[in-house]
Protein backbone atom coordinates (compact mmCIF):
# COMPACT_ATOMS: atom_id res chain seq x y z
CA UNK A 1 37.60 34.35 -20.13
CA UNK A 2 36.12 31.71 -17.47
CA UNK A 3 37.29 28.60 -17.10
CA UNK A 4 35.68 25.94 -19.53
CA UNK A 5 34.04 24.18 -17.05
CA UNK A 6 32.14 26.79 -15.46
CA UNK A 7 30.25 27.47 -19.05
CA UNK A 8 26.74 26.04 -19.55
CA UNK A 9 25.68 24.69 -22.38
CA UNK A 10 21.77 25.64 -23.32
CA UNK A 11 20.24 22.22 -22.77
CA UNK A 12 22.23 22.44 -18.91
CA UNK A 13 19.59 22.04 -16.33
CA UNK A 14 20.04 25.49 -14.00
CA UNK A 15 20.58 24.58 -10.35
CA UNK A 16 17.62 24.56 -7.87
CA UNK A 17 17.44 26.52 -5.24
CA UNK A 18 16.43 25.04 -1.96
CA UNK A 19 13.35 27.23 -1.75
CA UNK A 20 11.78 25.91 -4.98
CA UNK A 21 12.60 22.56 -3.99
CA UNK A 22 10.77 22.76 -0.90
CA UNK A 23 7.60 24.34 -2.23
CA UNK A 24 7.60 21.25 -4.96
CA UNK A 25 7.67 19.04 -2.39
CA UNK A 26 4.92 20.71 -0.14
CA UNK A 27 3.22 20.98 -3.94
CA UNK A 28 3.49 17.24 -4.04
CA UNK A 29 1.11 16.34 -1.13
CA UNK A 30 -2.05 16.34 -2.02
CA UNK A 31 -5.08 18.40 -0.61
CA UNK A 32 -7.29 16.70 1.78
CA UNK A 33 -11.12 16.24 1.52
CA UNK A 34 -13.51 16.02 4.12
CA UNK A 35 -13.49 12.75 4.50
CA UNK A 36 -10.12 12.20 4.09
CA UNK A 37 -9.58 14.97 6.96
CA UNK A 38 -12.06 12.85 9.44
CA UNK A 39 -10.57 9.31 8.41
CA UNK A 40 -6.92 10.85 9.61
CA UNK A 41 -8.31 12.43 12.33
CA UNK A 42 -10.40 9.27 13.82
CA UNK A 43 -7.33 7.33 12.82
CA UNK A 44 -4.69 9.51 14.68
CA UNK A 45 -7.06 9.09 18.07
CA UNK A 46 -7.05 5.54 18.08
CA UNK A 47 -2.96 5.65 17.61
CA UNK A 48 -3.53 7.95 20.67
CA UNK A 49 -5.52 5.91 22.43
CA UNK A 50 -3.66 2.50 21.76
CA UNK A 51 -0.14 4.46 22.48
CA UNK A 52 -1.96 5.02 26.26
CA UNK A 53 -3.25 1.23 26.83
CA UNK A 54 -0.12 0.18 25.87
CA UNK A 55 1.44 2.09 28.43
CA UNK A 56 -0.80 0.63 31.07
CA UNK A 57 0.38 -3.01 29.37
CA UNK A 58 3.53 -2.93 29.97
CA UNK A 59 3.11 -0.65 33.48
CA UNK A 60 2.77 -3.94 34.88
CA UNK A 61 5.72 -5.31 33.88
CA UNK A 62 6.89 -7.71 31.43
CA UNK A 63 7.14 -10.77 33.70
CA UNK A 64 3.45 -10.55 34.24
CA UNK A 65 2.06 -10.52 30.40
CA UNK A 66 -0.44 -13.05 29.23
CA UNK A 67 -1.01 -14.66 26.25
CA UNK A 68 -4.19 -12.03 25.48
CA UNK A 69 -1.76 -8.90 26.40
CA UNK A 70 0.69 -9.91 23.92
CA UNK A 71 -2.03 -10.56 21.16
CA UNK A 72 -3.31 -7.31 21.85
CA UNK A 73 0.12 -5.63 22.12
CA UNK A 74 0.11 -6.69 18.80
CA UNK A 75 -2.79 -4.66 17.72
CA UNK A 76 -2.09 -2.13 19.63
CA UNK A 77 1.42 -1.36 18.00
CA UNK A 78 -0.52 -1.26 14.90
CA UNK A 79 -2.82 1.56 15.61
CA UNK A 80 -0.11 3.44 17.53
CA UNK A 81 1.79 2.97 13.69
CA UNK A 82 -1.23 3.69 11.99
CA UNK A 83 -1.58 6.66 13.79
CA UNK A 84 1.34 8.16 13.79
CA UNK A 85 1.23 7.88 9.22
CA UNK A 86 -2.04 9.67 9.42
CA UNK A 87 -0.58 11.86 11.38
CA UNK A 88 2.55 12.82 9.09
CA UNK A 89 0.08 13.06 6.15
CA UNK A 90 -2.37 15.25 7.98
CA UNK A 91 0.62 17.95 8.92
CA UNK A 92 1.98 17.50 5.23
CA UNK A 93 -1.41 18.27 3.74
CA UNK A 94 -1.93 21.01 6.16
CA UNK A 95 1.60 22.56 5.49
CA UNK A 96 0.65 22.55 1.77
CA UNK A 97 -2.54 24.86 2.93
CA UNK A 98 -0.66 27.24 5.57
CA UNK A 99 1.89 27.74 2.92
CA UNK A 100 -0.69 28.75 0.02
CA UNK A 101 -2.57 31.18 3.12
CA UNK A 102 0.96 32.12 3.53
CA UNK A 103 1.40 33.32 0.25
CA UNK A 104 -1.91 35.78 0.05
CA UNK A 105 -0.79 37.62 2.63
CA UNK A 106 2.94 37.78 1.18
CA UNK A 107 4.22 41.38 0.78
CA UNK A 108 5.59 42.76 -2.59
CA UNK A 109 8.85 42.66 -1.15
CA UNK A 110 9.22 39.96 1.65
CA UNK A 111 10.67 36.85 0.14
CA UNK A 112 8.82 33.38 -0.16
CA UNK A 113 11.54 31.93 2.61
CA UNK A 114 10.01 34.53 5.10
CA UNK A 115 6.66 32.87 5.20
């Protein structure tokens, strides 16, 4: 007879395997619409674009800043933020859809963890 502690009692949540846990969370994000897809995307090229000016900022060195460059450092560091969230959300919205393009062309036999 197994040890007492290793019985489950019928309310007993099961254990989750890691799989299942991962597809709720890529469940969890959701879809994108069109303009939702061209906000991010606009939004990700100015974090782009800000990320390269304030390369040529601070290419001239620190000593040598003005007032205006730090004001617009400023800015600047909050596109290149901005960017990189809509960023993270477009990939997590787009995992959700290779995953469920994933799954159609899933064999009868080939687990969900090989897609």
């Amino acid at each position: 007879m197994p040890p007492s502690h290793a019985r489950r009692s019928p309310g007993e949540e099961k254990s989750i395997d890691p799989m299942t846990l991962y597809m709720s969370d890529v469940a969890a994000h959701p879809m994108l619409t069109v303009e939702e897809e061209q906000h991010l995307t606009r939004t990700v090229a100015a974090g782009v674009d800000a990320a390269r000016c304030l390369e040529e900022v601070f290419a001239r060195g620190v000593d040598e800043l003005t007032e205006a460059d730090l004001a617009r450092r400023d800015a600047l560091l909050t596109a290149v933020r901005s960017g990189v969230c809509a960023r993270e959300r477009f990939m997590k919205a787009n995992l959700r859809l290779v995953v469920s393009i994933a799954k159609l062309y899933q064999g009868p036999r080939a687990p969900t963890c090989s897609i």
